[in-house]
C-alpha atoms as a PDB file:
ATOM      1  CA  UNK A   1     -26.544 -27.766  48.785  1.00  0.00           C
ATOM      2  CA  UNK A   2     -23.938 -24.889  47.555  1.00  0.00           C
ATOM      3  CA  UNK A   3     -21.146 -26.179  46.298  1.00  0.00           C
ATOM      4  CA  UNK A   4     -18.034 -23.477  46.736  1.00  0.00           C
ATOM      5  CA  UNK A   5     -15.916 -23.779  44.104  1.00  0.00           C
ATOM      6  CA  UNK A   6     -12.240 -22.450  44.203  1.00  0.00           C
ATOM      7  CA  UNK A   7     -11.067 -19.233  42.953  1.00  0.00           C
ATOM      8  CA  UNK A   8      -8.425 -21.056  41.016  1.00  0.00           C
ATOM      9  CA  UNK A   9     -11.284 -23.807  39.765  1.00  0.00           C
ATOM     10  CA  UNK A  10     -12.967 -21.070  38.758  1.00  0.00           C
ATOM     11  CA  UNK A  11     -10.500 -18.766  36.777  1.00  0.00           C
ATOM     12  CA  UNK A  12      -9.018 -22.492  35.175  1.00  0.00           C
ATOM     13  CA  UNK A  13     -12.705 -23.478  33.970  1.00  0.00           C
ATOM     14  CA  UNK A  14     -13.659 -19.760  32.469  1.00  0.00           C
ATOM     15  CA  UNK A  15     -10.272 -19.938  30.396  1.00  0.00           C
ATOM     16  CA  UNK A  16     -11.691 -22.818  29.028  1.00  0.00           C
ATOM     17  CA  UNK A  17     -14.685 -22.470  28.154  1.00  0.00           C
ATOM     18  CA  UNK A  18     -14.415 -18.863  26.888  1.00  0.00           C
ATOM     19  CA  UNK A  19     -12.624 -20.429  24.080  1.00  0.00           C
ATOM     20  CA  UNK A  20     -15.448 -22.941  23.257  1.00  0.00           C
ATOM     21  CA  UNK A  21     -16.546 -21.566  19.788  1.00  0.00           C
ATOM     22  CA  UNK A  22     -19.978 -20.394  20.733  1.00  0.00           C
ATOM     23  CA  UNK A  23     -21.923 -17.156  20.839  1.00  0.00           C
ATOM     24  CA  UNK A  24     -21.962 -15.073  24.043  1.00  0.00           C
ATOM     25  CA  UNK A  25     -25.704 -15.834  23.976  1.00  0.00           C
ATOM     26  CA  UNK A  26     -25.417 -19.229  24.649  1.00  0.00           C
ATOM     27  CA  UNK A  27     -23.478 -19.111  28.151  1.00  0.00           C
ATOM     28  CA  UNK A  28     -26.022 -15.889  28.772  1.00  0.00           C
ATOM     29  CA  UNK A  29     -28.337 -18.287  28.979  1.00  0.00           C
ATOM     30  CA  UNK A  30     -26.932 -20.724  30.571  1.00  0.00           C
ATOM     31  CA  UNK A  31     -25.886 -18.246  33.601  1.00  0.00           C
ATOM     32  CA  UNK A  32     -22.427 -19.251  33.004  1.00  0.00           C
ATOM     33  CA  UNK A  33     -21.443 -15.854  31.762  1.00  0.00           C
ATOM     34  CA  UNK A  34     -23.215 -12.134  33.009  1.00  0.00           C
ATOM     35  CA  UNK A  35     -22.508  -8.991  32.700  1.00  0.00           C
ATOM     36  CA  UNK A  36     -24.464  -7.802  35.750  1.00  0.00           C
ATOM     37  CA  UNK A  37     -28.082  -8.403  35.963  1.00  0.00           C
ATOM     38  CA  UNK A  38     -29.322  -5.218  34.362  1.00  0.00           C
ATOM     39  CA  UNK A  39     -32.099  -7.731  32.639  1.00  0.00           C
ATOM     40  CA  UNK A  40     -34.045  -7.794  35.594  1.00  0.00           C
ATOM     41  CA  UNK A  41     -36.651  -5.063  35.939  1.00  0.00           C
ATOM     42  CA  UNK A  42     -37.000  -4.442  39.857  1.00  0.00           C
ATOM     43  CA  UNK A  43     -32.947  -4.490  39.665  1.00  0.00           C
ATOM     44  CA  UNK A  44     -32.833  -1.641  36.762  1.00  0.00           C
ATOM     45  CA  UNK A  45     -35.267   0.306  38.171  1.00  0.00           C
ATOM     46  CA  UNK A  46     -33.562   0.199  41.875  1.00  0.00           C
ATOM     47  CA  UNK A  47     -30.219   1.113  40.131  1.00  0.00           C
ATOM     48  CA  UNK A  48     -31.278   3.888  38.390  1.00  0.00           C
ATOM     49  CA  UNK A  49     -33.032   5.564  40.721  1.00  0.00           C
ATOM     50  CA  UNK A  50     -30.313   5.231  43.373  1.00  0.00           C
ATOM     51  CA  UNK A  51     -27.768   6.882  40.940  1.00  0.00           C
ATOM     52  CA  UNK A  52     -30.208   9.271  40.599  1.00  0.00           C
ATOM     53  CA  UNK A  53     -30.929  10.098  44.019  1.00  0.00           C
ATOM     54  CA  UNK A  54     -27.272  10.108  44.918  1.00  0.00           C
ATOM     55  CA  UNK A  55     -26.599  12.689  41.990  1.00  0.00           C
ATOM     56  CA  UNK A  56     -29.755  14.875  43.378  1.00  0.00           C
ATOM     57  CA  UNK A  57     -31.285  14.473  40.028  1.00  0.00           C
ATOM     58  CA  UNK A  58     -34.773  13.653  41.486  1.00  0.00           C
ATOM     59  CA  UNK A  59     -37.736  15.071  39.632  1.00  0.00           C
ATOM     60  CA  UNK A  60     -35.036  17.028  36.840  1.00  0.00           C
ATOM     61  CA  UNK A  61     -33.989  14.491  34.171  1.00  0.00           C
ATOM     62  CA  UNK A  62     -36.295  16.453  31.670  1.00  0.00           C
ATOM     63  CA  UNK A  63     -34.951  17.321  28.500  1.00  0.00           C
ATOM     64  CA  UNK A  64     -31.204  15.564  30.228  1.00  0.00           C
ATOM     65  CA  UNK A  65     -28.572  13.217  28.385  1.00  0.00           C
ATOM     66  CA  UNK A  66     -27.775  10.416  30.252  1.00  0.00           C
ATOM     67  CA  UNK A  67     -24.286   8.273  29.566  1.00  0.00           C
ATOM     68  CA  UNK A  68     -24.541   4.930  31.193  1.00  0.00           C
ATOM     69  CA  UNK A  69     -21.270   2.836  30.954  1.00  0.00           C
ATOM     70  CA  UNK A  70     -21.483  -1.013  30.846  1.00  0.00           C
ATOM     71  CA  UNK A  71     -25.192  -1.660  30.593  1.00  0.00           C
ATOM     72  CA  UNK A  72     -24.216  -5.539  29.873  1.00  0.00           C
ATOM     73  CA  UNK A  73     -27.117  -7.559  28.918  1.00  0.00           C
ATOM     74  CA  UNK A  74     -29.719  -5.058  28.548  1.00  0.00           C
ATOM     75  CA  UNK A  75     -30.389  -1.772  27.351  1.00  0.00           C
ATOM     76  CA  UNK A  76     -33.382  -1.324  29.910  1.00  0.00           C
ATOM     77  CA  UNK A  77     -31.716   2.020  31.031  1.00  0.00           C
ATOM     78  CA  UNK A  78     -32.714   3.851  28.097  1.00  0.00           C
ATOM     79  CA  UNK A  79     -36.680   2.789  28.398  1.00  0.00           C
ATOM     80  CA  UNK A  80     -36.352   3.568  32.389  1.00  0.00           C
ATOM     81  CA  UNK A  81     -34.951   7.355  31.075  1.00  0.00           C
ATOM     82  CA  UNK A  82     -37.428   7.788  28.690  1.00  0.00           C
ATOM     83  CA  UNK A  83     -40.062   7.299  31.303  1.00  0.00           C
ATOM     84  CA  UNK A  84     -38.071  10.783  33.091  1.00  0.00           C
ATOM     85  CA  UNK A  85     -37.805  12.399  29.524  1.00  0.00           C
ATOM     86  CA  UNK A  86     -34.470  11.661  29.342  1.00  0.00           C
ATOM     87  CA  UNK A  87     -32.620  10.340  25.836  1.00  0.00           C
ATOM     88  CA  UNK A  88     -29.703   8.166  26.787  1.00  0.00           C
ATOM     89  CA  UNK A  89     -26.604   6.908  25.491  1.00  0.00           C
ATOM     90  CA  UNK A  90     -25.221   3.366  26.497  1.00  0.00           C
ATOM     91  CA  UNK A  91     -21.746   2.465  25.854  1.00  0.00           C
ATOM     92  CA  UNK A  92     -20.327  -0.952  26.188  1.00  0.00           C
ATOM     93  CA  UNK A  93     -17.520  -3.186  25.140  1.00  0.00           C
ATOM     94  CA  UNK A  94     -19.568  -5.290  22.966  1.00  0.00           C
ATOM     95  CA  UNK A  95     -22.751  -6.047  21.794  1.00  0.00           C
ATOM     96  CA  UNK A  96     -24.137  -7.833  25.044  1.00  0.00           C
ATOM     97  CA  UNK A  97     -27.416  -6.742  25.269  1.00  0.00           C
ATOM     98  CA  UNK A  98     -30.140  -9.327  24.672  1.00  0.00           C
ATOM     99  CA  UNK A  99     -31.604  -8.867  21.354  1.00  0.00           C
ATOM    100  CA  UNK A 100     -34.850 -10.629  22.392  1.00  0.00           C
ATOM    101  CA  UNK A 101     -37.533  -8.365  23.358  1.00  0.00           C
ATOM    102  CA  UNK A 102     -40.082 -10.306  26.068  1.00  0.00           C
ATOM    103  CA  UNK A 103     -37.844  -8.596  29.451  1.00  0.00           C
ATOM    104  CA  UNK A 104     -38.709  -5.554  27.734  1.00  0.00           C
ATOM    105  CA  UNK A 105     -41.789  -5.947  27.551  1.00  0.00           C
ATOM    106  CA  UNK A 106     -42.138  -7.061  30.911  1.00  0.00           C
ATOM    107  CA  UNK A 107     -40.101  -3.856  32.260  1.00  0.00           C
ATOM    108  CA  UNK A 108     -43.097  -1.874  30.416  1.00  0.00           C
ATOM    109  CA  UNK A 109     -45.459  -3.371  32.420  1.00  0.00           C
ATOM    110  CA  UNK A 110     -43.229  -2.990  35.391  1.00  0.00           C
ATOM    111  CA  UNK A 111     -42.771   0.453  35.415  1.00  0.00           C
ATOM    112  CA  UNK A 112     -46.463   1.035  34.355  1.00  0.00           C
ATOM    113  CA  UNK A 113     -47.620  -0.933  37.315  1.00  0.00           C
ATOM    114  CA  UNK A 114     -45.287   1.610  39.531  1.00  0.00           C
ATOM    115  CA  UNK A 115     -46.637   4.677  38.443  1.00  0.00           C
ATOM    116  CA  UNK A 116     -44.735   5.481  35.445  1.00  0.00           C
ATOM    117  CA  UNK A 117     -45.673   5.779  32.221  1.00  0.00           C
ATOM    118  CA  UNK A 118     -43.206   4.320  29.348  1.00  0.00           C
ATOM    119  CA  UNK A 119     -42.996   4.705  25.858  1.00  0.00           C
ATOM    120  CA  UNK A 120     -44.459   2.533  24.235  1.00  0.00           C
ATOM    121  CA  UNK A 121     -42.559  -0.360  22.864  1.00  0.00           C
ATOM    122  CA  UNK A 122     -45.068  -2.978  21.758  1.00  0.00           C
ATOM    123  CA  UNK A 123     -44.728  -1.972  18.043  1.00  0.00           C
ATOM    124  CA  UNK A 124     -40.914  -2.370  18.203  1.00  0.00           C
ATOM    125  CA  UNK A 125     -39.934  -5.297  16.202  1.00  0.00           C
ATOM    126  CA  UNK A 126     -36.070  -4.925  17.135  1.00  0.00           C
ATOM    127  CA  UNK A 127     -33.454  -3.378  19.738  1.00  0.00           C
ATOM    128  CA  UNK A 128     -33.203  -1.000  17.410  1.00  0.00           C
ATOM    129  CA  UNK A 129     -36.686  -0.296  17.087  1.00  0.00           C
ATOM    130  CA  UNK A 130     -36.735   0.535  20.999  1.00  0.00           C
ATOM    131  CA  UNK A 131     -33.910   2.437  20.839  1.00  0.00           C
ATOM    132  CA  UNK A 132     -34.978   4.871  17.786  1.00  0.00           C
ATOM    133  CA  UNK A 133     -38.523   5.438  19.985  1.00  0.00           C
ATOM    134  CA  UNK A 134     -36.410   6.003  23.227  1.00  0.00           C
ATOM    135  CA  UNK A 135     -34.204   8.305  21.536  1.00  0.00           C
ATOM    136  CA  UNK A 136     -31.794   6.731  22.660  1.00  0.00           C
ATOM    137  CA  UNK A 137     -27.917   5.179  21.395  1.00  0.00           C
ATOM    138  CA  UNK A 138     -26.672   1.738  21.805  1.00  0.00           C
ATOM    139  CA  UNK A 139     -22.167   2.093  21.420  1.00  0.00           C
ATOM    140  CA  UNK A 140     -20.187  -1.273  21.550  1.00  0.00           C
ATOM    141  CA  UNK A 141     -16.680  -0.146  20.429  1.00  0.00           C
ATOM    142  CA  UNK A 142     -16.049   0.411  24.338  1.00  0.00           C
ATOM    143  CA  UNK A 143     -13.577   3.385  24.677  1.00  0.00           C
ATOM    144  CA  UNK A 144     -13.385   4.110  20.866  1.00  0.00           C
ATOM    145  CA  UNK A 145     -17.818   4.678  21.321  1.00  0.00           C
ATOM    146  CA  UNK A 146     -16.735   8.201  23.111  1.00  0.00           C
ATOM    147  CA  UNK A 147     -15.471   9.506  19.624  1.00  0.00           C
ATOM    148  CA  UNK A 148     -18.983   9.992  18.415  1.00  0.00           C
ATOM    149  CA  UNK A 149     -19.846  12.074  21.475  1.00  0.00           C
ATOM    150  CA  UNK A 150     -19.565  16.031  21.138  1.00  0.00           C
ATOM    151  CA  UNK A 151     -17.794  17.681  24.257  1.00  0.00           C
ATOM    152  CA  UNK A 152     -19.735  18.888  27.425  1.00  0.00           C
ATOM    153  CA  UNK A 153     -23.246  17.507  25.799  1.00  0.00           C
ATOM    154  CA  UNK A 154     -24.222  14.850  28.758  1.00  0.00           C
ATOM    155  CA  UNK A 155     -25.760  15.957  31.929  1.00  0.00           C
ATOM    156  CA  UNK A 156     -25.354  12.878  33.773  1.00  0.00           C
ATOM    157  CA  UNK A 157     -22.836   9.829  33.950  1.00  0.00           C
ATOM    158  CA  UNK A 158     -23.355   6.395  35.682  1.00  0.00           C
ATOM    159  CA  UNK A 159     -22.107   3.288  35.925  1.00  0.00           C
ATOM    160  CA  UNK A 160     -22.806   0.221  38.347  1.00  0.00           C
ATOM    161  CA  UNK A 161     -19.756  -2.258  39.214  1.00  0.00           C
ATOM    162  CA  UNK A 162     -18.547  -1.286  35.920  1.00  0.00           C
ATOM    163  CA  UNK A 163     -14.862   0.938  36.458  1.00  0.00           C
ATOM    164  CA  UNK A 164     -12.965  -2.356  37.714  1.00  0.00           C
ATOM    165  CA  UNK A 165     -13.351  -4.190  34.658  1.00  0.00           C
ATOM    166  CA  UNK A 166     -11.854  -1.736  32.435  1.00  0.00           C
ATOM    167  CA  UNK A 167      -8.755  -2.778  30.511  1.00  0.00           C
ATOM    168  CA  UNK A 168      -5.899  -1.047  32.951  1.00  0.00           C
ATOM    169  CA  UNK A 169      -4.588   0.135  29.763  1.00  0.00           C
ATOM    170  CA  UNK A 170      -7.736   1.851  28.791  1.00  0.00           C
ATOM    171  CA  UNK A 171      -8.972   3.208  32.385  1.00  0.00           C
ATOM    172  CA  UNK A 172      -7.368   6.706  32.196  1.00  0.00           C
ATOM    173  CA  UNK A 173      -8.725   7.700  28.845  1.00  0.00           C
ATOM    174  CA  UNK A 174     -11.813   6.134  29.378  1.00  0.00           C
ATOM    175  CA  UNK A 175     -11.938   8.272  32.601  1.00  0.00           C
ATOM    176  CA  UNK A 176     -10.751  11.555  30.679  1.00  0.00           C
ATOM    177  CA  UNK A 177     -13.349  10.971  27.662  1.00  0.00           C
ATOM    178  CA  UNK A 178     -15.925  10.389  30.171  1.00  0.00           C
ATOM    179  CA  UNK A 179     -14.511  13.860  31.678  1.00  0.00           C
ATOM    180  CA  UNK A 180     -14.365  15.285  28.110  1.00  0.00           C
ATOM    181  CA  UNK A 181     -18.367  14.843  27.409  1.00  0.00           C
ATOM    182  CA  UNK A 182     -19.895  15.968  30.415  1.00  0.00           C
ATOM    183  CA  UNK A 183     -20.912  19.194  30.745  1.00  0.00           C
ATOM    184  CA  UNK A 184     -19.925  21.895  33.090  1.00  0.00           C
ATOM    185  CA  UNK A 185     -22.286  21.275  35.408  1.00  0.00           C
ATOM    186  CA  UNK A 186     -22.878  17.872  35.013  1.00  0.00           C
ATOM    187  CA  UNK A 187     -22.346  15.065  37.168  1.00  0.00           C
ATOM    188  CA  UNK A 188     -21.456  11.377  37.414  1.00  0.00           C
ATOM    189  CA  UNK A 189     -22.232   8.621  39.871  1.00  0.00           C
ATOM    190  CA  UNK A 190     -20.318   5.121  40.054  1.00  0.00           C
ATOM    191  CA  UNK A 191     -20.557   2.334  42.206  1.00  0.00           C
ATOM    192  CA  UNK A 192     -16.803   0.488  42.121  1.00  0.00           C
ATOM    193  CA  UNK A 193     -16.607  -3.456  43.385  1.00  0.00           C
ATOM    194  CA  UNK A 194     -13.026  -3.680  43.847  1.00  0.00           C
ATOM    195  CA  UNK A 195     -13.652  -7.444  45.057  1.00  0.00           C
ATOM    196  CA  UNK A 196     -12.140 -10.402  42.919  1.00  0.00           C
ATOM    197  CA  UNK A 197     -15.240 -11.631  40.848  1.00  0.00           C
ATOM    198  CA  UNK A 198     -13.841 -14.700  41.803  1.00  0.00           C
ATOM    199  CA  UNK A 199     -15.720 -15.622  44.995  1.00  0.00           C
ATOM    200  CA  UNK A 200     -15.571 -11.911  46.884  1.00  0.00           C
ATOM    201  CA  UNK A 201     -11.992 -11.777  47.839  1.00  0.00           C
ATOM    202  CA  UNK A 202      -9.232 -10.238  46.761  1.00  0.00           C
ATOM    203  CA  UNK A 203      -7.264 -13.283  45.110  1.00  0.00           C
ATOM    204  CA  UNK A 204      -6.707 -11.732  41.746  1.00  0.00           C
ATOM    205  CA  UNK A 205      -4.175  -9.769  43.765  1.00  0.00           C
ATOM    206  CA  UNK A 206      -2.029 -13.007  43.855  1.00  0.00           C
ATOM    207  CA  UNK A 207      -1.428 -13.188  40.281  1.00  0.00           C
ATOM    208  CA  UNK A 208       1.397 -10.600  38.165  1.00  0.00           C
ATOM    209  CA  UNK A 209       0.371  -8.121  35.840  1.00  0.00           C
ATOM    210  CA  UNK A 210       2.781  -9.916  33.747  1.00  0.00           C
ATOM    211  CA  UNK A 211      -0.090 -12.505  33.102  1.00  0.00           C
ATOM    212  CA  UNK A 212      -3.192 -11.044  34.367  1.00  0.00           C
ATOM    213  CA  UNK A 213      -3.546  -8.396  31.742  1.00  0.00           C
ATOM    214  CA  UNK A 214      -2.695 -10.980  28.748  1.00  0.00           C
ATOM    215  CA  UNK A 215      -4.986 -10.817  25.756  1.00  0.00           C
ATOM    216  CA  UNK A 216      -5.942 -14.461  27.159  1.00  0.00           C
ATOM    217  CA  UNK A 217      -6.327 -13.923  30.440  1.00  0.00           C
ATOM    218  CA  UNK A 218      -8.039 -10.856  30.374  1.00  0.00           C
ATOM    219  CA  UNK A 219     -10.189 -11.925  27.684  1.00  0.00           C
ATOM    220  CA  UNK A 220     -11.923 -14.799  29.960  1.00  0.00           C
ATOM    221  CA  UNK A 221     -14.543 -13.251  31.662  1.00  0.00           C
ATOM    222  CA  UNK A 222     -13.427 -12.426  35.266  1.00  0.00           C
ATOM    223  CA  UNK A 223     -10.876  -9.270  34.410  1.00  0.00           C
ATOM    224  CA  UNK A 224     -10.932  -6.277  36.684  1.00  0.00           C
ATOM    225  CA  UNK A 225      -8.403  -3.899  36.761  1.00  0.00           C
ATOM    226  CA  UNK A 226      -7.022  -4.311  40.291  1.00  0.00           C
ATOM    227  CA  UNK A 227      -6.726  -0.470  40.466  1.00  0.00           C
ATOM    228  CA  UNK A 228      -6.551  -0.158  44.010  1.00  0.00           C
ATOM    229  CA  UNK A 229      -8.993   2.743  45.805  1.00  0.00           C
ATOM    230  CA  UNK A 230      -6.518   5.531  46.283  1.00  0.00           C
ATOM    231  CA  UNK A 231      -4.818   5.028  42.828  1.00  0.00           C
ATOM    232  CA  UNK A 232      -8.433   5.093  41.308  1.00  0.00           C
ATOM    233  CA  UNK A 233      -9.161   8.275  42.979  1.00  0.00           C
ATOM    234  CA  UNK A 234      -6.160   9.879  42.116  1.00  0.00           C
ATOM    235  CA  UNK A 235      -6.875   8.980  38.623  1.00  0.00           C
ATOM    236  CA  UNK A 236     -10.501  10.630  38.673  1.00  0.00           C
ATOM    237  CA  UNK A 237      -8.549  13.797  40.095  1.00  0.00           C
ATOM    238  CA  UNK A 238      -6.172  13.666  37.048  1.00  0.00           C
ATOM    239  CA  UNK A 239      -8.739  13.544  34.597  1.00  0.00           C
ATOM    240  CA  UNK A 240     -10.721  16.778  35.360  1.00  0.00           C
ATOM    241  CA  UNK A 241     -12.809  15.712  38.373  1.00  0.00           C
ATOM    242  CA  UNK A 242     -13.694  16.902  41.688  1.00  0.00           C
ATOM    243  CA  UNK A 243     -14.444  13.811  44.024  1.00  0.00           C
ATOM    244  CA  UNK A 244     -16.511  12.972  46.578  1.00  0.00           C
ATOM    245  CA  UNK A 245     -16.320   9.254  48.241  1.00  0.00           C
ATOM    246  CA  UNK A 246     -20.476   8.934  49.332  1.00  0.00           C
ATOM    247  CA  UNK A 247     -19.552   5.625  50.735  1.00  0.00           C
ATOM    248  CA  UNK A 248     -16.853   3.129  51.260  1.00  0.00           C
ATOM    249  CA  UNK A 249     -16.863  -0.652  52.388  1.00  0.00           C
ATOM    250  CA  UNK A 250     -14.617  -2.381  53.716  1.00  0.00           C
ATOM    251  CA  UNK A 251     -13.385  -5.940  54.708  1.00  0.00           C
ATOM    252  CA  UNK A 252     -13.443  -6.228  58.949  1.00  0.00           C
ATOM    253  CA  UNK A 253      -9.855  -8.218  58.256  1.00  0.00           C
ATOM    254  CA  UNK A 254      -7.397  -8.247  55.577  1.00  0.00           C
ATOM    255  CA  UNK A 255      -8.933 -10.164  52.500  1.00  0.00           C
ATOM    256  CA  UNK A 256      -6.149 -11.902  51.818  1.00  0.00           C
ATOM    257  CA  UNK A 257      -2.587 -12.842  53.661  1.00  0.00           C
ATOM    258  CA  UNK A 258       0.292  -9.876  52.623  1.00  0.00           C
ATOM    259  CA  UNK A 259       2.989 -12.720  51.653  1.00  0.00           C
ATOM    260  CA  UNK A 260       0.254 -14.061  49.105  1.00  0.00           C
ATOM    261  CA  UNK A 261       0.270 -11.052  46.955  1.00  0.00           C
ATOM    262  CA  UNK A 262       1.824 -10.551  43.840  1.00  0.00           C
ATOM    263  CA  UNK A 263       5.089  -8.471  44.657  1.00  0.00           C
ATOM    264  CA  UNK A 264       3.325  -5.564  42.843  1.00  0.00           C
ATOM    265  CA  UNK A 265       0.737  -5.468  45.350  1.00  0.00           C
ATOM    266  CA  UNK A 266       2.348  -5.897  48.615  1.00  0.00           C
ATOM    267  CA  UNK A 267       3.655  -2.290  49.104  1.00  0.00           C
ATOM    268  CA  UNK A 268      -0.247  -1.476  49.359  1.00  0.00           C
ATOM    269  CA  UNK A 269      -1.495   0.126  52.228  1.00  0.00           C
ATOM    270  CA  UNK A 270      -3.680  -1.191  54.918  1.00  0.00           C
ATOM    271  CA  UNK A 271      -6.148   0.239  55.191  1.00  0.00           C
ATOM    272  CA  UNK A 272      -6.171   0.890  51.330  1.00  0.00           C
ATOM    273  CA  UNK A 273      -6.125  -3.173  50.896  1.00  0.00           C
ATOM    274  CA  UNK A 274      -9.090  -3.473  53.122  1.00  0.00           C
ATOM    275  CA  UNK A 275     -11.462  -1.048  51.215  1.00  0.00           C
ATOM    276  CA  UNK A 276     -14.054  -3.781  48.951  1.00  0.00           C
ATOM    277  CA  UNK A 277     -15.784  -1.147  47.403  1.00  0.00           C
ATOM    278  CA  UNK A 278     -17.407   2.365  46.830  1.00  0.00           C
ATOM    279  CA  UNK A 279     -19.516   4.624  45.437  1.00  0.00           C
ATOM    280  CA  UNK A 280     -18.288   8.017  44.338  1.00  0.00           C
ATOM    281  CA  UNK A 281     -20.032  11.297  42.675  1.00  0.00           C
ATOM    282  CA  UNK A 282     -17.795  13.191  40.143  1.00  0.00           C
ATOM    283  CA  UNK A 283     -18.045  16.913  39.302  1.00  0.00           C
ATOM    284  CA  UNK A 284     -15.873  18.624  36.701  1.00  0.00           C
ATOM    285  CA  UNK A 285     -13.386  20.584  38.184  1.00  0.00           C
ATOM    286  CA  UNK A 286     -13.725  24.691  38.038  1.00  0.00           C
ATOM    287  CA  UNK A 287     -11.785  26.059  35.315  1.00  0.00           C
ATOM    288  CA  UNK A 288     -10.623  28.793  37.391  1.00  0.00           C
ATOM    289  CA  UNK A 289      -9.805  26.362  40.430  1.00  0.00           C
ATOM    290  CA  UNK A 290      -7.563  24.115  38.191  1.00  0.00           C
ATOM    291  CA  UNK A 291      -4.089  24.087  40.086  1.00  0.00           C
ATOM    292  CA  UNK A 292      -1.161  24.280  38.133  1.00  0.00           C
END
């Protein structure tokens, strides 16, 4: 039987044990601590080519740089690209990526049992072996990885349920560098969770900024952002992008009572507290459209 834990339980326990002095590997393995599930071949694959499809990049990745932010705990992606004759970049706020290489192995076989044909890996002693015969870049300084990246040199930009957890602090730059290395006719394709990572709610909204974007709070593994749709939006707009909402969820009832939220939250919107998610495509904006 599944036991439902609290949101509060929940946020209480991962302070805890996120100061337990032990490698990030160790609750990996446990399940205790993710960073998506971008170790599991049928779910890379799926994700990829959806980002792909939604970006109408079917069938024209040849010769293409992709920029995938927040690959977590694998750098799959850049095998899955290479199959597409793509060389990728991966950029990420540490170094989360399994360094053992038997899932990678196993997407090989994947991918060759659907018809594709990957490079081949089995020589590859290390991640960095894969990488160098992928062509491929693995950055984990987060926002300060964009500084290696030359202007307007990636075709394509994706990232999934990656945006919300973002420092707040760091979202608009990361945004603009994101803006600053993809080319003119580039694109990029996100899918946003703007739920809690708590249970699928919206209780993070309860708590101040005051607290929720301390170095020890934020540091515990269940940060996002809270950046609210319409604010994120009007962020991507800032930054050099033309936006276009493909889809948008939303809760059937508010998530979460108005008198519960923090003060900073409860001027929000309705219908802007009910959205739980979306996915958006971003263009850059035409220099001679640019309003002033």
């Amino acid at each position: 039987m599944k036991v439902l834990i609290p949101w509060w339980l929940k946020i209480i326990a991962k302070i805890v044990l996120s100061r337990v002095p032990v490698d990030y590997s160790f609750w990996q393995n446990l399940g205790l601590f993710r960073h998506g599930y971008m170790d599991d071949s049928d779910y890379v694959v799926k994700v990829f080519n959806m980002h792909v499809f939604r970006a109408g990049l079917e069938g024209k990745l040849q010769g293409k740089t992709i920029l995938e932010l927040g690959p977590g705990d694998s750098v799959a992606t850049v095998i899955v690209a290479a199959c597409f004759g793509a060389k990728s970049i991966l950029i990420d706020a540490g170094p989360f990526a399994k360094s053992g290489l038997d899932d990678y192995h196993k997407l090989v076989v994947y991918l060759e049992q659907n018809g594709l044909n990957p490079p081949d890996i089995l020589a590859s002693a290390t991640l960095d072996d894969i990488l160098a015969v992928c062509n491929a870049q693995y950055l984990t300084g987060g926002l300060e990885s964009f500084a290696s990246i030359q202007d307007n040199t990636v075709d394509f930009i994706f990232s999934q349920a990656v945006l919300e957890h973002v420092r707040k602090s760091e979202f608009f730059d990361t945004v603009s560098e994101c803006s600053r290395v993809l080319s003119s006719d580039g694109i990029a394709s996100h899918r946003v969770d703007l739920k809690d990572h708590l249970g699928g709610g919206a209780n993070n909204l309860r708590i101040s900024s005051k607290h929720w974007e301390a170095d020890w709070m934020s540091s515990s593994g269940f940060y996002t952002n809270r950046i609210r749709f319409k604010e994120m939006l009007t962020i991507f707009k800032k930054a050099g992008f033309n936006v276009d909402v493909s889809c948008k969820d939303e809760w059937k009832d508010a998530p979460i009572a108005r008198k519960s939220l923090a003060k900073e939250f409860r001027g929000i919107d309705d219908d802007d507290l009910l959205v739980s998610g979306f996915d958006v495509l971003l263009k850059p904006v035409d220099s001679f459209k640019i309003e002033t």
